[in-house]
N, C-alpha and C. Protein backbone atom coordinates (compact mmCIF):
# COMPACT_ATOMS: atom_id res chain seq x y z
N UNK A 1 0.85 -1.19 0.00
CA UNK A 1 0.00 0.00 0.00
C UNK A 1 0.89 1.24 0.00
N UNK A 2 0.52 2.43 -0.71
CA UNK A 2 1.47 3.35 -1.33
C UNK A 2 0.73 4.56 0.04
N UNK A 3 2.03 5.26 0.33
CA UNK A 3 1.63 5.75 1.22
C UNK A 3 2.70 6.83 1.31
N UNK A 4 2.04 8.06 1.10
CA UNK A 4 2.88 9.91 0.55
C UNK A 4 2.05 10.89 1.87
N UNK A 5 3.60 10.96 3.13
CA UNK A 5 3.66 12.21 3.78
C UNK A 5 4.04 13.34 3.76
N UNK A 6 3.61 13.89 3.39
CA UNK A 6 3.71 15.78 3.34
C UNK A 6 4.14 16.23 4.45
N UNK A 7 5.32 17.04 4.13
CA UNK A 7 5.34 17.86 5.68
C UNK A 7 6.16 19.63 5.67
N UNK A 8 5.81 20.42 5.64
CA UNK A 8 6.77 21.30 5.79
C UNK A 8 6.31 22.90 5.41
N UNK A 9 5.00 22.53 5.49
CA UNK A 9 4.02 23.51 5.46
C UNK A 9 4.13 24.23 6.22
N UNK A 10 3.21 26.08 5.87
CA UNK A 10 3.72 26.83 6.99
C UNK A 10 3.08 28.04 6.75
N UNK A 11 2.91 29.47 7.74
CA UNK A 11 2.97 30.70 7.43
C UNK A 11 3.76 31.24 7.12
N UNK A 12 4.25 32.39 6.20
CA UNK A 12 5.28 32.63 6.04
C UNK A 12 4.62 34.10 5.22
N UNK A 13 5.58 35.18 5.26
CA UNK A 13 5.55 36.39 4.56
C UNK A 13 5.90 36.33 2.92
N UNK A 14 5.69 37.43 2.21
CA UNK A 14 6.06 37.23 0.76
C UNK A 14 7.09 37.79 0.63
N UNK A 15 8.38 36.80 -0.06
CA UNK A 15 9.59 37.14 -0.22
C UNK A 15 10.59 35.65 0.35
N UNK A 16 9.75 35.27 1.09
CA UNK A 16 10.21 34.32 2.52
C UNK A 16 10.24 32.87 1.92
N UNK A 17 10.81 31.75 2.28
CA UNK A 17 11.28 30.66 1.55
C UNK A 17 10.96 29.40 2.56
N UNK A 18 10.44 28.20 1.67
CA UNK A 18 9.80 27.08 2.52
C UNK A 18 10.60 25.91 1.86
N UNK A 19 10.10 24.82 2.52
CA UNK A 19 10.98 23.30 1.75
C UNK A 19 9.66 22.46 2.26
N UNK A 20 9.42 21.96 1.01
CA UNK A 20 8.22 20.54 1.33
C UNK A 20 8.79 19.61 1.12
N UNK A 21 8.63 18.69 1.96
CA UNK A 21 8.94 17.30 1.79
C UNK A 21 7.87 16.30 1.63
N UNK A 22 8.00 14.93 0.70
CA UNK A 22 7.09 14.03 0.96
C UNK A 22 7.82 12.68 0.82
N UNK A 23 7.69 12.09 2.15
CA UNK A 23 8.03 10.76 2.15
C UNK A 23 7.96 9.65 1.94
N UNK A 24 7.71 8.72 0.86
CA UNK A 24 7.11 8.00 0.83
C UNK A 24 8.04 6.33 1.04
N UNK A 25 6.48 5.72 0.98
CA UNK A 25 6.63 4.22 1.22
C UNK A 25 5.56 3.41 0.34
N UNK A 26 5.91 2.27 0.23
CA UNK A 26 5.31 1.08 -0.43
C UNK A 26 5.38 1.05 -2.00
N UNK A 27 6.45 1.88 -2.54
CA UNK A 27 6.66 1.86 -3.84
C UNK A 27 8.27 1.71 -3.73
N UNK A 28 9.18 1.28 -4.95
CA UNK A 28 9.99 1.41 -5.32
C UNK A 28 10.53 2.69 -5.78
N UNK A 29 10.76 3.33 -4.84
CA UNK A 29 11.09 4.72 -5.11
C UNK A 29 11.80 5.13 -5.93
N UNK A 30 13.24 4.40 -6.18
CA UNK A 30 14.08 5.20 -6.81
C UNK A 30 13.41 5.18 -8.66
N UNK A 31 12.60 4.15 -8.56
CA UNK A 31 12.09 3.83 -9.89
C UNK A 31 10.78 4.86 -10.60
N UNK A 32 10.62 5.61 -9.89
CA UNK A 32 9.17 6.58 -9.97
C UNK A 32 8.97 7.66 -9.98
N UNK A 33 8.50 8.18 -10.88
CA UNK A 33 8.27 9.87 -10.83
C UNK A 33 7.34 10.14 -9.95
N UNK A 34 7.76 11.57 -9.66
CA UNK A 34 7.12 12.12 -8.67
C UNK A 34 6.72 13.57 -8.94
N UNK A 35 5.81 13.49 -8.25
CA UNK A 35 5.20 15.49 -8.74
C UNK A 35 4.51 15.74 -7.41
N UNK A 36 4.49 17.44 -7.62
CA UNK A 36 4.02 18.26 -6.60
C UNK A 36 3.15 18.95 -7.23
N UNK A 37 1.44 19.30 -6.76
CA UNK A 37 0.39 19.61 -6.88
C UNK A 37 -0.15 20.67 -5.80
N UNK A 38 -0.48 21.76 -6.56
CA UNK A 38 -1.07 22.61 -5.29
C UNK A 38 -2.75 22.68 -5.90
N UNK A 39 -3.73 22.97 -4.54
CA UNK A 39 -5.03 23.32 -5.10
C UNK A 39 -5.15 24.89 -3.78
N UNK A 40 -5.28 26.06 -4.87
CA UNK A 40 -6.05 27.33 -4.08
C UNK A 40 -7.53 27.06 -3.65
N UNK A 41 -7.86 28.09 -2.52
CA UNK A 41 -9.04 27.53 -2.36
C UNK A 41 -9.99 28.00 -3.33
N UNK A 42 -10.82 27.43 -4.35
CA UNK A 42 -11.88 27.56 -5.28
C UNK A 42 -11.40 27.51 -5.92
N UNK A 43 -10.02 26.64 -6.60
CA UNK A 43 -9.57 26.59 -7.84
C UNK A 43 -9.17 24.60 -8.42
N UNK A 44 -8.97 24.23 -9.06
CA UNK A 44 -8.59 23.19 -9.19
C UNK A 44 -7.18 23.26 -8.89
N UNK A 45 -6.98 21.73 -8.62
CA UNK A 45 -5.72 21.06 -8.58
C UNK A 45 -5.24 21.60 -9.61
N UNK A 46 -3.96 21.81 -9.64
CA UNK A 46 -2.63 22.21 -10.68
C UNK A 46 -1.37 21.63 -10.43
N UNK A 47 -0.58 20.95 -11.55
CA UNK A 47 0.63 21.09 -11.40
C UNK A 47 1.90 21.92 -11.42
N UNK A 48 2.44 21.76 -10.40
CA UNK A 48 3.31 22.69 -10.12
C UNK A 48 5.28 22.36 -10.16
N UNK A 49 5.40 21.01 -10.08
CA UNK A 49 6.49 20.60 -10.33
C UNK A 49 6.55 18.92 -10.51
N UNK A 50 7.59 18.31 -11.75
CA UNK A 50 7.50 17.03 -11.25
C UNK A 50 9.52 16.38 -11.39
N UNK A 51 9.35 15.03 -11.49
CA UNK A 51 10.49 14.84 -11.41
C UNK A 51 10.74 13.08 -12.11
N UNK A 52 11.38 12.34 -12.81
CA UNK A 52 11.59 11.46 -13.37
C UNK A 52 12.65 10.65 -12.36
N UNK A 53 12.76 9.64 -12.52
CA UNK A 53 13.51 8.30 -12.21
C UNK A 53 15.12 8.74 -12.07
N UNK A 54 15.27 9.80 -13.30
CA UNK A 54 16.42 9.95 -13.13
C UNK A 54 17.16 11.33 -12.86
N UNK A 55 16.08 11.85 -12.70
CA UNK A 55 16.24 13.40 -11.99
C UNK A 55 16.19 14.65 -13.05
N UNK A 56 15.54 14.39 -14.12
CA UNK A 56 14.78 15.35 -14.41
C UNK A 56 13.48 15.69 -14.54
N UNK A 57 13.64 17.51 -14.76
CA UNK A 57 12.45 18.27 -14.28
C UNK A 57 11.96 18.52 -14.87
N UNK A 58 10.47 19.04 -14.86
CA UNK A 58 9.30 20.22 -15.48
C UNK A 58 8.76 21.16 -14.15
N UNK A 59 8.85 22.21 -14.42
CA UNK A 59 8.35 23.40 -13.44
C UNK A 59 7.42 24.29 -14.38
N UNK A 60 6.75 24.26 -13.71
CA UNK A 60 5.30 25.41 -14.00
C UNK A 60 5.32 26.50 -14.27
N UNK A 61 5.08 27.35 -15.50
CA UNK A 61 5.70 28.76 -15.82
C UNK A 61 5.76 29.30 -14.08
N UNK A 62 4.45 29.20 -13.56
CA UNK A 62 4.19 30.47 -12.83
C UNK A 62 5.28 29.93 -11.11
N UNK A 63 6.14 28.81 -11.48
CA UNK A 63 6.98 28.92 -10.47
C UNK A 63 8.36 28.92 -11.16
N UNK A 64 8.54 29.00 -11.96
CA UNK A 64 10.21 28.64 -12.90
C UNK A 64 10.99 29.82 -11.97
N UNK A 65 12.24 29.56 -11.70
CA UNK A 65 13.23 30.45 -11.04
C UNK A 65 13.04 30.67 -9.89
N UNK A 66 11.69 30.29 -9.21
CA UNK A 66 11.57 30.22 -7.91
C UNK A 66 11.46 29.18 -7.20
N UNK A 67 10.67 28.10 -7.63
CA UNK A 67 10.45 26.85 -6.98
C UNK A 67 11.42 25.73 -7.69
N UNK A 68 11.97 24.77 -6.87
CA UNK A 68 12.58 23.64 -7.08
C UNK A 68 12.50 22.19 -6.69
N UNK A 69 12.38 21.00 -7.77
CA UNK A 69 11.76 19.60 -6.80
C UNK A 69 12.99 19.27 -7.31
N UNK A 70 13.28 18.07 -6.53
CA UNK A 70 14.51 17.11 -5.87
C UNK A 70 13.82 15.96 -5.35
N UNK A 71 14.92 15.10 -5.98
CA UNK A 71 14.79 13.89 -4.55
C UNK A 71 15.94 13.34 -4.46
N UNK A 72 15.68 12.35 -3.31
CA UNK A 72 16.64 12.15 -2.31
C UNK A 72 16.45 10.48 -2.51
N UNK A 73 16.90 9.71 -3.24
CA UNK A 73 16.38 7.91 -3.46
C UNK A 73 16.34 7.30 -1.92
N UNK A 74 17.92 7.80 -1.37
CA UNK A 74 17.72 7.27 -0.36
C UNK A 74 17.17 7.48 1.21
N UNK A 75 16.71 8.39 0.89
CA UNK A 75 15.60 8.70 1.88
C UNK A 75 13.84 8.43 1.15
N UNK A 76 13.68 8.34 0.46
CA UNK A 76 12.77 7.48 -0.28
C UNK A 76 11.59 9.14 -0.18
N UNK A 77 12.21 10.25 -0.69
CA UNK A 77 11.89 11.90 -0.14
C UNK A 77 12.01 12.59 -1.73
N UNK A 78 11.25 13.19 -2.22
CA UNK A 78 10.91 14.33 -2.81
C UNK A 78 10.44 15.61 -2.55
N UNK A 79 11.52 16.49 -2.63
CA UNK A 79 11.32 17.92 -2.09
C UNK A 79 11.40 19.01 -2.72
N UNK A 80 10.05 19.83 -2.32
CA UNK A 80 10.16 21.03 -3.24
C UNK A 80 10.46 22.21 -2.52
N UNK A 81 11.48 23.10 -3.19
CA UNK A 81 12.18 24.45 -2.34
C UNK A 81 11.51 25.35 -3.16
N UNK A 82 10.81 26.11 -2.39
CA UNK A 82 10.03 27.35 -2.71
C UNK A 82 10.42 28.81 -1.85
N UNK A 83 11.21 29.38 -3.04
CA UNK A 83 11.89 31.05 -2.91
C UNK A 83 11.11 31.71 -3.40
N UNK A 84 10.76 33.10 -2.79
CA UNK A 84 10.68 34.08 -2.92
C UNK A 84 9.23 34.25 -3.36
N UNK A 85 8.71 33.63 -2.10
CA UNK A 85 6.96 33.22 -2.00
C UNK A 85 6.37 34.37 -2.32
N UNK A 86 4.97 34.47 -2.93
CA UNK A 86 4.01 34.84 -3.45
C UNK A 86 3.01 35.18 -2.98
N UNK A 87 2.20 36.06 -2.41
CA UNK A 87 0.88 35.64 -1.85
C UNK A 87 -0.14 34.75 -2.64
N UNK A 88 -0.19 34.90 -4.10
CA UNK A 88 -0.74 33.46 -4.42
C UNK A 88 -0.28 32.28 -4.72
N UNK A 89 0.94 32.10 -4.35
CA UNK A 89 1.62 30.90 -3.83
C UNK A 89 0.10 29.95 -2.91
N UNK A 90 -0.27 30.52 -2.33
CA UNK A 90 -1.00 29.95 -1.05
C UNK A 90 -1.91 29.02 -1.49
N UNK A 91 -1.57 27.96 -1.16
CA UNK A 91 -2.60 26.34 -1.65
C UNK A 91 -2.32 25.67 -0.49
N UNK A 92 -2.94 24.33 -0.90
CA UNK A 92 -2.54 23.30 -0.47
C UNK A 92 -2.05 22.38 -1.51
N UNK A 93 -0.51 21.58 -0.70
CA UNK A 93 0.32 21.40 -1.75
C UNK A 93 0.61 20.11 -1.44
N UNK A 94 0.03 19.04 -2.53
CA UNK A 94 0.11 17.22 -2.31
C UNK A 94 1.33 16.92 -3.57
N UNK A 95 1.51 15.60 -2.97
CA UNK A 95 2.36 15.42 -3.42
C UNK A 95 1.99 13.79 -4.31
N UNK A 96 2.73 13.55 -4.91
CA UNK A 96 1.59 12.36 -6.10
C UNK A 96 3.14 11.51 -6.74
N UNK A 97 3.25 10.22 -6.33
CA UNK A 97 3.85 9.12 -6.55
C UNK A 97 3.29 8.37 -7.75
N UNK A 98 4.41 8.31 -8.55
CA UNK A 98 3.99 6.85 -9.80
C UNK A 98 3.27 7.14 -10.96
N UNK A 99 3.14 8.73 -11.17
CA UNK A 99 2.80 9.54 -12.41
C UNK A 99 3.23 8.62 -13.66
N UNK A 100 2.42 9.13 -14.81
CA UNK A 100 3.32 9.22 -16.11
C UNK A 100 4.49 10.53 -16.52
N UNK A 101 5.80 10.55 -16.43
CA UNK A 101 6.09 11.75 -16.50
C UNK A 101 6.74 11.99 -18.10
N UNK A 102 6.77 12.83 -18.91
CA UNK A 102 7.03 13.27 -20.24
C UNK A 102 7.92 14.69 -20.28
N UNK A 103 8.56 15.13 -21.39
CA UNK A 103 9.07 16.69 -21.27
C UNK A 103 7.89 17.42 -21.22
N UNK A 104 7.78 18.48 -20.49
CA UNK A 104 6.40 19.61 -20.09
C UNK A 104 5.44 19.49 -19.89
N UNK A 105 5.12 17.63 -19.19
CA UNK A 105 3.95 16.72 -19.19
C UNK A 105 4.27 15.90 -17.83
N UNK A 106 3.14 15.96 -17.32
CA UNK A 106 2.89 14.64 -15.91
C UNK A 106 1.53 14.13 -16.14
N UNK A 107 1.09 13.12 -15.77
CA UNK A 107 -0.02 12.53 -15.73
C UNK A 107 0.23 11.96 -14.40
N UNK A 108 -0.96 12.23 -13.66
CA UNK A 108 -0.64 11.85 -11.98
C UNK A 108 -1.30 10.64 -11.90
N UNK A 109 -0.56 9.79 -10.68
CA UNK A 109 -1.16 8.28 -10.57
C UNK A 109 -2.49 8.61 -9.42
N UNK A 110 -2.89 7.55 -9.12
CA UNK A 110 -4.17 7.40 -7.66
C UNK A 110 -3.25 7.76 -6.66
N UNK A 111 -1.71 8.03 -6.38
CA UNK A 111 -1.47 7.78 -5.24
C UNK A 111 -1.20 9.09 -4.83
N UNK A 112 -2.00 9.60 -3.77
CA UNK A 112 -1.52 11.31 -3.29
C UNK A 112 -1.48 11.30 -1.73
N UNK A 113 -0.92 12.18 -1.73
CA UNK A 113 -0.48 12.30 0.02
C UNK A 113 -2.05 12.82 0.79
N UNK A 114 -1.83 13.55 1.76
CA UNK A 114 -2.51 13.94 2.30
C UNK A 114 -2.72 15.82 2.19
N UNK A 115 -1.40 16.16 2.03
CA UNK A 115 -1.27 17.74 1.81
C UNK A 115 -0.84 18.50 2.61
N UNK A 116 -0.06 19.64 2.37
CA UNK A 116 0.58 20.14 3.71
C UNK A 116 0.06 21.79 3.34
N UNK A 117 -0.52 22.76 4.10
CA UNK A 117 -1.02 23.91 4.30
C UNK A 117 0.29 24.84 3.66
N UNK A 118 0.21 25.85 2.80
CA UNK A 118 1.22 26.89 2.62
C UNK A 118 0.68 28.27 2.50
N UNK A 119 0.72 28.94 3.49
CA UNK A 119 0.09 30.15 2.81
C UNK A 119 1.17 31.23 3.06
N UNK A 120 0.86 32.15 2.24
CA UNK A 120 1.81 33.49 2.00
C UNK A 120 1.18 35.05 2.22
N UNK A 121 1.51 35.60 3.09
CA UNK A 121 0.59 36.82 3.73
C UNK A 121 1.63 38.07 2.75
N UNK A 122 1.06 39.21 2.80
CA UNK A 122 1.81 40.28 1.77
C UNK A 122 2.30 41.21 2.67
C-alpha cells in the first residue's frame, strides 16, 4: 500500500522561503516519478512541479526560477524548495507518486499524500 507524507508547510511572509517534503513508502522509489500539486481555495488542482527516475524536471511557468523539486532515493523523499513566496503561492500542496512523466507533461497516478497547508501573507 502506497503511502505519501507531506510535511513542511507553513505561514510565512512574501519574499520568505519554505521546503516541502514528501516521504514515501510502499513503492519502489528510486524507480518513480514524482510530482508536486497545489489546489487554491476555489480553484482546481494544478501542477506545479515534477520529477523522473532519473532526476529530471518540469516546473510550471508560474513557479520557474523560484520553486525547485529534488529527490533524495535514499531517503525514499521528494522535495520542493520554494523562494521568494508569493501571496498566491498559497494552496494546499500534495504530493503524487507513480505519475506518467514526459518533457512539459505529468499525468498523476491514484497515489496522493494527504497535503501540507502553505500560505503566504503580503
Amino acid at each position: 500500500q502506497v503511502q505519501l507524507v507531506e510535511s513542511g508547510g507553513g505561514l510565512v511572509r512574501a519574499g520568505e522561503s519554505l521546503r516541502l517534503s514528501c516521504v514515501a513508502s510502499g513503492i519502489i522509489f528510486r524507480i518513480k516519478s514524482m510530482a508536486w500539486y497545489r489546489q487554491a481555495p476555489g480553484k482546481q488542482r494544478e501542477l506545479v512541479a515534477s520529477i523522473n527516475s532519473i532526476g529530471s524536471t518540469n516546473h510550471a511557468d508560474s513557479v520557474k526560477g523560484r520553486f525547485t523539486i529534488s529527490r533524495d532515493n535514499a531517503k525514499n523523499t521528494v522535495y520542493l524548495q520554494m523562494n521568494s513566496l508569493k501571496p498566491e503561492d498559497t494552496a494546499v500542496y500534495y504530493c503524487n507518486a507513480g505519475g506518467t512523466w514526459a518533457w512539459y507533461s505529468y499525468s498523476p497516478s491514484d497515489n496522493w499524500g494527504q497535503g501540507t497547508h502553505v500560505t503566504v501573507s503580503s
